[in-house]
Protein backbone atom coordinates (compact mmCIF):
# COMPACT_ATOMS: atom_id res chain seq x y z
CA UNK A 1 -8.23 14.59 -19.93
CA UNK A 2 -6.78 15.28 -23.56
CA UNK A 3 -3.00 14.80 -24.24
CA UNK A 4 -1.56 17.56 -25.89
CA UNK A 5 0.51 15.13 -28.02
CA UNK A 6 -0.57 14.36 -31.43
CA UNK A 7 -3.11 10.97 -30.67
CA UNK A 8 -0.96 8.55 -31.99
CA UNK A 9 1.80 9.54 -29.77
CA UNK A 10 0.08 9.81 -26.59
CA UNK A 11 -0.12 7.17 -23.76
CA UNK A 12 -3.69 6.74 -22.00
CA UNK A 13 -2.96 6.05 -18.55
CA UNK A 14 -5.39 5.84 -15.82
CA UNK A 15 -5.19 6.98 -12.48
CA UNK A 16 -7.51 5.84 -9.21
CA UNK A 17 -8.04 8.43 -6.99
CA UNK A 18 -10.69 8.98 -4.13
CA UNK A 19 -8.75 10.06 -1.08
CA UNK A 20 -10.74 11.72 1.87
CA UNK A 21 -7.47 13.11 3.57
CA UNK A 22 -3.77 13.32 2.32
CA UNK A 23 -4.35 17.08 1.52
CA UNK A 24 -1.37 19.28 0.06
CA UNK A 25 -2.97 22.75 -0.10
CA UNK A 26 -3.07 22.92 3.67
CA UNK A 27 -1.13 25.90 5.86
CA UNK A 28 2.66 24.76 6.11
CA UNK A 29 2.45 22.55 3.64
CA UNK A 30 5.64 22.50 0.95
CA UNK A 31 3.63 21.77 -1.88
CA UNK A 32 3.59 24.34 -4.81
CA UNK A 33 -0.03 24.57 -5.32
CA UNK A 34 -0.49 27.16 -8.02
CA UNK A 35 -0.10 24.15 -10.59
CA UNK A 36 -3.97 23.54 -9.33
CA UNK A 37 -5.35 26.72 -9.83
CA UNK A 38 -7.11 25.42 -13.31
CA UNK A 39 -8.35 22.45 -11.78
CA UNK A 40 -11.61 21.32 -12.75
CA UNK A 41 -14.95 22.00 -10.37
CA UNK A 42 -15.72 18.22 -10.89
CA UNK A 43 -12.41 16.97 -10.20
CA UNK A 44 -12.61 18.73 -6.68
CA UNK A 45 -15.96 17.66 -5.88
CA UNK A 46 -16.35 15.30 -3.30
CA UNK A 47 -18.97 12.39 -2.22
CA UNK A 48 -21.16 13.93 0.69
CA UNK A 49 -20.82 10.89 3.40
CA UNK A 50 -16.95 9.73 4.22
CA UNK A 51 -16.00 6.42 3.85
CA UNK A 52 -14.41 5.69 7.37
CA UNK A 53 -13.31 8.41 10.11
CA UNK A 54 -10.22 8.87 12.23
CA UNK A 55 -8.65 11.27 14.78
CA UNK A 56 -8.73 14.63 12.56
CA UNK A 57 -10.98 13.52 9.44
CA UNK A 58 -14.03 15.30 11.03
CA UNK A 59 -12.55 18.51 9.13
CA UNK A 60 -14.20 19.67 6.50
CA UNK A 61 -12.33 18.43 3.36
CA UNK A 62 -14.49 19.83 0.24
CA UNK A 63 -12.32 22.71 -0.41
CA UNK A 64 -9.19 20.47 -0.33
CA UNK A 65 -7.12 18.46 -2.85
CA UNK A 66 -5.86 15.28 -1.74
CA UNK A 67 -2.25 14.02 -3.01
CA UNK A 68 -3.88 11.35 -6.12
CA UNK A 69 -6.02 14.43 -7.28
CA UNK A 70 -2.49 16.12 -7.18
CA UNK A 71 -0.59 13.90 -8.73
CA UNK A 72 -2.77 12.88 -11.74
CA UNK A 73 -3.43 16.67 -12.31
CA UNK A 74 0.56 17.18 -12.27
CA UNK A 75 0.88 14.93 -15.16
CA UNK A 76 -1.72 16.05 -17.28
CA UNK A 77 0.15 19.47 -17.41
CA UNK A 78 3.86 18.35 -17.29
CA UNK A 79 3.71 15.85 -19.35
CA UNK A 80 2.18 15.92 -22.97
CA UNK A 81 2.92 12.69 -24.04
CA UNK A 82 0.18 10.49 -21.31
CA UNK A 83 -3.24 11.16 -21.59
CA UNK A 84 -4.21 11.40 -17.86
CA UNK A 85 -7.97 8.76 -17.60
CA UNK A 86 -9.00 10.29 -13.54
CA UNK A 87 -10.76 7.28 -12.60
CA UNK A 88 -13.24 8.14 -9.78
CA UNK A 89 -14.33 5.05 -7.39
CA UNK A 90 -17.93 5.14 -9.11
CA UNK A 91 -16.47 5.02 -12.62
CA UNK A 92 -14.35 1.66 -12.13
CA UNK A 93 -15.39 -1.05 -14.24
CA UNK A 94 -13.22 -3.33 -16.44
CA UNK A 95 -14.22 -1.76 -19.59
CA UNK A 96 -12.88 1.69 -18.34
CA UNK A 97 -9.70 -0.10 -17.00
CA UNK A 98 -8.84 -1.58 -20.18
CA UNK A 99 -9.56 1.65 -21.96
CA UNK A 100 -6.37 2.29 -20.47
CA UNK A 101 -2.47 1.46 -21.21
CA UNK A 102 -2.46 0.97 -17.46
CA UNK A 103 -4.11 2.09 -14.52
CA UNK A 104 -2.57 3.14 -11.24
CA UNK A 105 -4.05 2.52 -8.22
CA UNK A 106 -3.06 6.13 -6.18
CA UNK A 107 -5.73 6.84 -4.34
CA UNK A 108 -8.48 4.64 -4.00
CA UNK A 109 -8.34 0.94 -3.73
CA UNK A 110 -10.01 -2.94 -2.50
CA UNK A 111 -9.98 -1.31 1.41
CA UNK A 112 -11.89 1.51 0.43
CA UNK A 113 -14.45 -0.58 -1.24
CA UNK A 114 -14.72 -2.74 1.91
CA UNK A 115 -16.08 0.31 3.85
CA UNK A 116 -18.71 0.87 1.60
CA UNK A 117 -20.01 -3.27 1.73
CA UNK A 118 -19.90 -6.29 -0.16
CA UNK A 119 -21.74 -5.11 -3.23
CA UNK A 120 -18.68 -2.79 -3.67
CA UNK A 121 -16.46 -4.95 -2.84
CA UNK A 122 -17.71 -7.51 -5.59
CA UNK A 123 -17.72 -4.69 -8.19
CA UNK A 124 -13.92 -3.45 -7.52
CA UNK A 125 -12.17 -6.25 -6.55
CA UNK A 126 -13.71 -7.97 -10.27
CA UNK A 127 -12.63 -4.91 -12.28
CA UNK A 128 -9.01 -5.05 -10.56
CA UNK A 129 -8.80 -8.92 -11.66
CA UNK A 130 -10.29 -8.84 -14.74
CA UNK A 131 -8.61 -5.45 -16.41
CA UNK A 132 -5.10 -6.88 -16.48
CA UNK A 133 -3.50 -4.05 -16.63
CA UNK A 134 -4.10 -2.14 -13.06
CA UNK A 135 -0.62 -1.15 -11.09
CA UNK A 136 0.57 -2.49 -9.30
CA UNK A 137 -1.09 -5.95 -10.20
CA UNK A 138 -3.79 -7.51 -8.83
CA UNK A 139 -0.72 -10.68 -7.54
CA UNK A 140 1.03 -7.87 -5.69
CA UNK A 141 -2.68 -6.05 -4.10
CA UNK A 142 -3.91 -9.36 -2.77
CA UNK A 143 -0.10 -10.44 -1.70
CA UNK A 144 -0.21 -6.96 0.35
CA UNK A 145 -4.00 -7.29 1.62
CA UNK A 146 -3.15 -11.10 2.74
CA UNK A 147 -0.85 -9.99 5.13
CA UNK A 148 0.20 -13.87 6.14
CA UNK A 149 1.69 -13.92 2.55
CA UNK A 150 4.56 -11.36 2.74
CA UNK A 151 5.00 -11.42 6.52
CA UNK A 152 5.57 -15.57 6.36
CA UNK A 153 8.06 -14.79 2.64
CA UNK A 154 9.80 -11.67 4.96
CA UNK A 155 10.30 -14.30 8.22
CA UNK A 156 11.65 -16.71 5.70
CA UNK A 157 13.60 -14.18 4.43
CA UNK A 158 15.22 -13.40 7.57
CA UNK A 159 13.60 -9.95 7.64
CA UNK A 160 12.86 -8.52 11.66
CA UNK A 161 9.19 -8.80 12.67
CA UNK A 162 7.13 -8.90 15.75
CA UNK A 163 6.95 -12.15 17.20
CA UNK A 164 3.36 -13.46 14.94
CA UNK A 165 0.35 -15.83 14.71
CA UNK A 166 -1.85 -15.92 12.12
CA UNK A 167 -5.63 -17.11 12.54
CA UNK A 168 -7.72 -18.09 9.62
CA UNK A 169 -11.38 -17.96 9.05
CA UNK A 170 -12.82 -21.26 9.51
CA UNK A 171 -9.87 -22.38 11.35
CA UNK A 172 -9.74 -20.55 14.17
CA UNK A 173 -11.01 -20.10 17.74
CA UNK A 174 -10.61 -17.84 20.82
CA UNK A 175 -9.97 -20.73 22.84
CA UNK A 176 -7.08 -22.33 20.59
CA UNK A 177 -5.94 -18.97 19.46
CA UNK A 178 -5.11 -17.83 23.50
CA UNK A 179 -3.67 -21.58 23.92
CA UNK A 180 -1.18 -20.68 21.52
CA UNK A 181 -0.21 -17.42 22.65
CA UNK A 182 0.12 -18.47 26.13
CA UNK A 183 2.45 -21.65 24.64
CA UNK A 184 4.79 -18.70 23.12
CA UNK A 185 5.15 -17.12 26.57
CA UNK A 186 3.56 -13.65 25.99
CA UNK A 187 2.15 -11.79 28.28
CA UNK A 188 0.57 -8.83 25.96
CA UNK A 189 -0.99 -9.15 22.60
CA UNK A 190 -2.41 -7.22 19.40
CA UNK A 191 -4.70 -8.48 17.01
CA UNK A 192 -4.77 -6.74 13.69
CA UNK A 193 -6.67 -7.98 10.26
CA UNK A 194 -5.75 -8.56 6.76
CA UNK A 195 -8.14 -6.47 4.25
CA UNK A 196 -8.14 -3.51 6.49
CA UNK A 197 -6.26 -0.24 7.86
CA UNK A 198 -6.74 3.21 9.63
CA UNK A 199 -6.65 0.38 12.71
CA UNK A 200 -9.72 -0.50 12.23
CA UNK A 201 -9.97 -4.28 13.61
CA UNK A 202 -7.44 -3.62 16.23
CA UNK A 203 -7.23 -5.15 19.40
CA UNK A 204 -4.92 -4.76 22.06
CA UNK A 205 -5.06 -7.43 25.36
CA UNK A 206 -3.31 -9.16 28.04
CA UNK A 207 -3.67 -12.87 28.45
CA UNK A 208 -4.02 -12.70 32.15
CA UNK A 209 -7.88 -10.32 30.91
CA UNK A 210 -8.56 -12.78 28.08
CA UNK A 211 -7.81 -16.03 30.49
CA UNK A 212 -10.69 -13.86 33.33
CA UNK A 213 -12.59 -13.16 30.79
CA UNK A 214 -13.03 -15.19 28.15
CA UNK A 215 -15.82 -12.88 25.87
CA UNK A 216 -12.97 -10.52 25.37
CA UNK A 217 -11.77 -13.30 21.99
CA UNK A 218 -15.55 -14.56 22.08
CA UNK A 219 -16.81 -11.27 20.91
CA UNK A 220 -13.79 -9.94 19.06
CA UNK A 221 -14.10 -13.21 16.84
CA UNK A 222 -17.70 -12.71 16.40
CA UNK A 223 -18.02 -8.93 15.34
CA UNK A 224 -15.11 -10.37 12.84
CA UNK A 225 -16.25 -13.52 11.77
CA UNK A 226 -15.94 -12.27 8.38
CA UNK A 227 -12.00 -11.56 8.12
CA UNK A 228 -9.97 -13.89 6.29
CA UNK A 229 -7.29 -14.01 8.60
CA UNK A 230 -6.33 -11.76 11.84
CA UNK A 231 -2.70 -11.57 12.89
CA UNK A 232 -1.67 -11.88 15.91
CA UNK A 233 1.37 -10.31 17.39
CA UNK A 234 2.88 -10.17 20.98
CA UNK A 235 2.37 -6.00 22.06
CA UNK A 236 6.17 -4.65 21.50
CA UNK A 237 6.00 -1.55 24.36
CA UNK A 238 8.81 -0.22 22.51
CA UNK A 239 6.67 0.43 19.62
CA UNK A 240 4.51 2.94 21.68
CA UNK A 241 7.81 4.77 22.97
CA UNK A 242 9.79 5.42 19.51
CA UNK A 243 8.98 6.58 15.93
CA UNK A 244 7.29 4.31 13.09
CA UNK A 245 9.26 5.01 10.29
CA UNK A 246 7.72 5.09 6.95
CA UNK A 247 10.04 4.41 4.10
CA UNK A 248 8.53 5.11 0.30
CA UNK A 249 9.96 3.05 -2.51
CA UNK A 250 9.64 3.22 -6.32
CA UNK A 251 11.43 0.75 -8.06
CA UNK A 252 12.67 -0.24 -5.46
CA UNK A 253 14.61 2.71 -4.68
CA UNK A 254 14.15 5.17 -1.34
CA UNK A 255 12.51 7.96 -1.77
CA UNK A 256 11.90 9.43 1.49
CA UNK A 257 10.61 8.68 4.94
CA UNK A 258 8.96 10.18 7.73
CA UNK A 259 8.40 9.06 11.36
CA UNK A 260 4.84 9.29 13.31
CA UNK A 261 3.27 6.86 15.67
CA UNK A 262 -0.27 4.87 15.09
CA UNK A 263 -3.01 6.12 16.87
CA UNK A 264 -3.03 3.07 18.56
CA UNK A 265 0.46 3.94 20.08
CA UNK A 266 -0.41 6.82 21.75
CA UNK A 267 -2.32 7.39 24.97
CA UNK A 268 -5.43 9.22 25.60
CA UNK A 269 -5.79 13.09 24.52
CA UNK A 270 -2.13 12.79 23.38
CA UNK A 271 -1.19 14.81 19.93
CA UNK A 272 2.06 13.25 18.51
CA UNK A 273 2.73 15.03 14.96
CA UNK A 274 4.88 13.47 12.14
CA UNK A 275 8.37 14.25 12.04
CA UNK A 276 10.67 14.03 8.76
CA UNK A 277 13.68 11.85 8.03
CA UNK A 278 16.13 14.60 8.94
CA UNK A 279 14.62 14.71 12.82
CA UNK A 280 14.90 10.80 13.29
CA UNK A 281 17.27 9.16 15.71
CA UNK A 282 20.93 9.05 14.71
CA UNK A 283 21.21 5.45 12.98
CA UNK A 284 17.27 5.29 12.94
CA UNK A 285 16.65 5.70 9.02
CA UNK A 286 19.74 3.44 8.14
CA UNK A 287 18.14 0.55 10.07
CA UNK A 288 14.70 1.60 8.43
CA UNK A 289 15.91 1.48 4.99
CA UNK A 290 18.49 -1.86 5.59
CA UNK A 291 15.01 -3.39 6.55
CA UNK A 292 12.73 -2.29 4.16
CA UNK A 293 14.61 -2.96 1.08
CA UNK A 294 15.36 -6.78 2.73
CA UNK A 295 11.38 -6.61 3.37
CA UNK A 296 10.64 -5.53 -0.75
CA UNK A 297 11.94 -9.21 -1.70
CA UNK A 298 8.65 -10.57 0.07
CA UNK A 299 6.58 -9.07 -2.51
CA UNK A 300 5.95 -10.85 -6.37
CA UNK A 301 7.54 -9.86 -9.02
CA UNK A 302 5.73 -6.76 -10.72
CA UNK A 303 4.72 -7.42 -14.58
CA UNK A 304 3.91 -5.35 -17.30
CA UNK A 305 0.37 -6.33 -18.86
CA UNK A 306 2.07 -7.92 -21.43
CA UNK A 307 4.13 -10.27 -19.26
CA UNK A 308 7.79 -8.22 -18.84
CA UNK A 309 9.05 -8.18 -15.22
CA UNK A 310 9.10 -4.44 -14.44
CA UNK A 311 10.43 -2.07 -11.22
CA UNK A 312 7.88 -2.04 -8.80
CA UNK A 313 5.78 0.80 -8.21
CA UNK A 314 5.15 2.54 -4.88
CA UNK A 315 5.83 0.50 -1.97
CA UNK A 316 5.80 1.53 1.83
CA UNK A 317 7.72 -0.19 4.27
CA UNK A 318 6.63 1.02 8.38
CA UNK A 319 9.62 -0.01 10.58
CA UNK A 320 9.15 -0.34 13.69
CA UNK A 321 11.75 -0.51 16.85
CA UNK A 322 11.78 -2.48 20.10
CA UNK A 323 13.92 -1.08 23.13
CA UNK A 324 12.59 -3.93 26.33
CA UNK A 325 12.05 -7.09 26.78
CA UNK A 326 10.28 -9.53 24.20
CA UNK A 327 8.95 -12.48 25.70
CA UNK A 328 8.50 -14.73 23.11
CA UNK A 329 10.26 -18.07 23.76
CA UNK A 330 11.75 -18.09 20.03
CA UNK A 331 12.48 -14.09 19.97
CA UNK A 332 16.33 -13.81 21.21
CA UNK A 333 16.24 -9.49 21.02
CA UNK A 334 18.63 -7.81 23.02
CA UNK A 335 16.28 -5.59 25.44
CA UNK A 336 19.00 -3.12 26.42
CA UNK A 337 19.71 -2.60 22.31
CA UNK A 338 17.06 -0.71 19.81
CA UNK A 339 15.69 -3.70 17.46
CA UNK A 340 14.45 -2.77 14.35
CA UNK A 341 11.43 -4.75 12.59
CA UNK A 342 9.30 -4.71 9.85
CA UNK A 343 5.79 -3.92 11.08
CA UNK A 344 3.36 -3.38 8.01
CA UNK A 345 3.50 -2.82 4.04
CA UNK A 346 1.63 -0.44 1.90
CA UNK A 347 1.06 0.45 -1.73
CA UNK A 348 0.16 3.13 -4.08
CA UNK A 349 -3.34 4.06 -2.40
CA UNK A 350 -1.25 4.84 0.75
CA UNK A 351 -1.06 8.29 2.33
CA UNK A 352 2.28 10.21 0.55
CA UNK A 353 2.48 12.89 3.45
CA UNK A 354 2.93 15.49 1.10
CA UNK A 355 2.11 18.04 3.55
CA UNK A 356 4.68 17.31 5.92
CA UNK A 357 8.00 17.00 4.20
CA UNK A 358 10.61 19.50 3.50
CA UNK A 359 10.21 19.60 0.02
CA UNK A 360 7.62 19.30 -2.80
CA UNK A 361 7.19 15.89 -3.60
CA UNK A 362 4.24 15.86 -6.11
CA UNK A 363 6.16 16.85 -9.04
CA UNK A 364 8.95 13.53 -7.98
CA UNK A 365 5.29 11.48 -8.01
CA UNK A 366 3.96 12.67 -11.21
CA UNK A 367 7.61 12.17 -12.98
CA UNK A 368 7.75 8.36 -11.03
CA UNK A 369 4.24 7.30 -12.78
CA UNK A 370 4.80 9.08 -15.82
CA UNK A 371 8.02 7.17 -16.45
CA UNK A 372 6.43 3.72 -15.18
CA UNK A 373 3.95 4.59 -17.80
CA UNK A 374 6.27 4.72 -20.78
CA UNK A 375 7.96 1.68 -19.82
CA UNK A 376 4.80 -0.23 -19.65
CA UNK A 377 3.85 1.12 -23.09
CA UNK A 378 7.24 0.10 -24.26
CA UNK A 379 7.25 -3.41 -23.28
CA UNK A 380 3.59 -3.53 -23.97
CA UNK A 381 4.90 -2.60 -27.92
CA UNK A 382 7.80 -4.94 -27.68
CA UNK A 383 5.53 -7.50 -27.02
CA UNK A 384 3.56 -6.49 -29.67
CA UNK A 385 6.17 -6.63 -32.44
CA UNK A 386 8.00 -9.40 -30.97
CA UNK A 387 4.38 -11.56 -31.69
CA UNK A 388 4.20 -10.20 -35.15
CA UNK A 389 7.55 -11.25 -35.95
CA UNK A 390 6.74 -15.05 -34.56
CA UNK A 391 3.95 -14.97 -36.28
CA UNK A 392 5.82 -14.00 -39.63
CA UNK A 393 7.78 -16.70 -39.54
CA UNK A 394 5.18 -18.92 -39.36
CA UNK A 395 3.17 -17.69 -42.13
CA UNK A 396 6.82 -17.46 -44.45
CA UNK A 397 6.58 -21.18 -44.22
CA UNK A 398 10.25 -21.65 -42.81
CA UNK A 399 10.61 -24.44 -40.74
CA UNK A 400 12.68 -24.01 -37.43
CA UNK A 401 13.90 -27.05 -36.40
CA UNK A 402 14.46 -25.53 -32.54
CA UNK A 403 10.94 -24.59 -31.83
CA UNK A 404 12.69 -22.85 -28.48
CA UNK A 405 13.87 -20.17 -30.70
CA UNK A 406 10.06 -19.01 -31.20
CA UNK A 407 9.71 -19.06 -27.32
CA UNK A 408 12.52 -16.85 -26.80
């Protein structure tokens, strides 16, 4: 989509979109709409067969606009100066990625292309290492999918989590993996997986079913054999009783939150809604946000294409909170207090909830990646110039006797 800016001013910036869900132009949704009205007939067409399903995607979504499409469309008419690229998930390659001053991953991502096999999967998960320039980078993606890498920095970082195991492909079996959850004294378990979400993979158990029947981990390990890693955490029953509260980050600053419970938390035929930061528990968001910033540390360091440490771009923290007993023999959690805990970390392809909150958020999004934009261009230029001028030197025949100077 053409910048209005003169060429040589504009910023081509790509965006990665290909939600099935996360609409905005839905009844009692906040979002100011209108800006959509122009929208293009291919930009709201839609692939015929969804990717995955969930409670509520059986809708029919071809008349609706997710929150990417949004966003990326938001840009291209507030701001003249970035030449929105909408990538679609068949139109990813590396040469289209590096068309671009940056791409960011808002809608589509690695997960999606697991759903739709290992072909896909090849094709994506090359374009997002090879491209060098897709945001947030491909050391912060695979530090997010891997969930044993930030969940063993956050426990090091003396961030709250559910008591945890983690069991590898290849080094792993039902038999060991009960052995050790029955050495840490719990009595309940869930077993989630790295390179997934929308629960698929999950597995809740007690160890008195798994030690009667055994097939319960034979099976589960089977039908996964292919999972890098599962985690493993004891079953926190206050985690079915209060709100999961979702705090959004960009730059590391809060943006806003909202409180809903898994699917997996909630019992059969039951309809629990999404609340907003304003209906939370008194004290609630303050432990959310204390927790998710500490949690933001576990991730790498976010780099410009050209090298720069920049702010990081969207980040989700889901907090959790435990209000019983924990019987984990190295878990010391007061069980008459509410303890707060990191329970899962998303990125930019996550759902925004723009339907639910109180206010429009999609022109805050579309001003957030537009600015991240600029300053990638800018150190991407500084770079640039700060090459030339090594380079200068070297030709001018000057010799520098501190050859630290040029590595500056």
């Amino acid at each position: 989509i053409r910048s209005r800016a003169p060429a040589a001013m504009s910023i081509r910036v790509g965006f990665l979109v290909g939600k099935e869900h996360d609409f905005v132009d839905v009844p009692g949704s906040t979002v100011d709409a209108s800006f959509l009205e122009d929208l293009p007939v291919a930009l709201r067409e839609r692939p015929g067969d969804k990717r995955y399903s969930f409670p509520g995607s059986e809708a029919d979504n071809s008349d609706k606009i997710s929150a990417d499409i949004a966003i990326a469309w938001h840009v291209h008419k507030n701001h003249q100066d970035i030449e929105v690229d909408i990538i679609f998930p068949q139109d990813i390659s590396v040469a289209r990625l590096q068309s671009n001053a940056c791409n960011f991953v808002i809608g589509y991502d690695v997960i999606d292309a697991i759903l739709e096999g290992p072909q896909r999967l090849a094709e994506v998960t090359e374009a997002f290492q090879k491209c060098g320039n897709i945001m947030p980078s491909w050391e912060v993606q695979e530090a997010i999918y891997l969930k044993s890498r930030y969940m063993t920095r956050a426990r090091n970082l003396g961030v709250p989590m559910a008591p945890t195991l983690f069991a590898f492909a290849g080094k792993r079996s039902p038999a060991d993996l009960l052995s050790q959850i029955r050495d840490r004294g719990w009595r309940a378990f869930v077993i989630k997986q790295s390179y997934s979400a929308f629960s698929l993979g999950f597995k809740k158990a007690t160890v008195e079913e798994c030690e009667a029947r055994p097939e319960i981990l034979e099976d589960y390990f089977a039908e996964y054999a292919d999972c890098p890693e599962f985690v493993v955490q004891e079953l926190i029953e206050g985690f079915a009783r209060n709100w999961e509260i979702r705090c959004f980050w960009f730059n590391g600053e809060f943006k806003y939150a909202i409180g809903n419970r898994a699917t997996v938390s909630q019992a059969e035929g039951e309809d629990v809604g999404i609340i907003t930061e304003d209906m939370l528990p008194p004290g609630a968001l303050d432990q959310a946000k204390l927790i998710g910033r500490e949690a933001l540390s576990a991730l790498p360091q976010l780099r410009a294409p050209s090298g720069s440490p920049i702010g990081m771009t969207l980040i989700r923290t889901d907090i959790g909170c435990s209000d019983s007993e924990v019987h984990d023999r190295d878990t010391h959690w007061d069980p008459a207090e509410k303890t707060y805990f990191l329970n899962e970390i998303e990125y930019g392809g996550t759902t925004y909830f723009a339907r639910s909150l109180k206010f429009d958020c999609i022109p805050m999004w579309a001003e957030m990646y537009s600015s991240k934009a600029r300053e990638i261009h800018r150190c991407m230029k500084n770079a640039t110039i700060s090459s030339f001028d090594k380079q200068a030197v070297l030709d001018s025949g000057v010799h520098i006797l501190d050859s630290r100077l040029l590595a500056a």
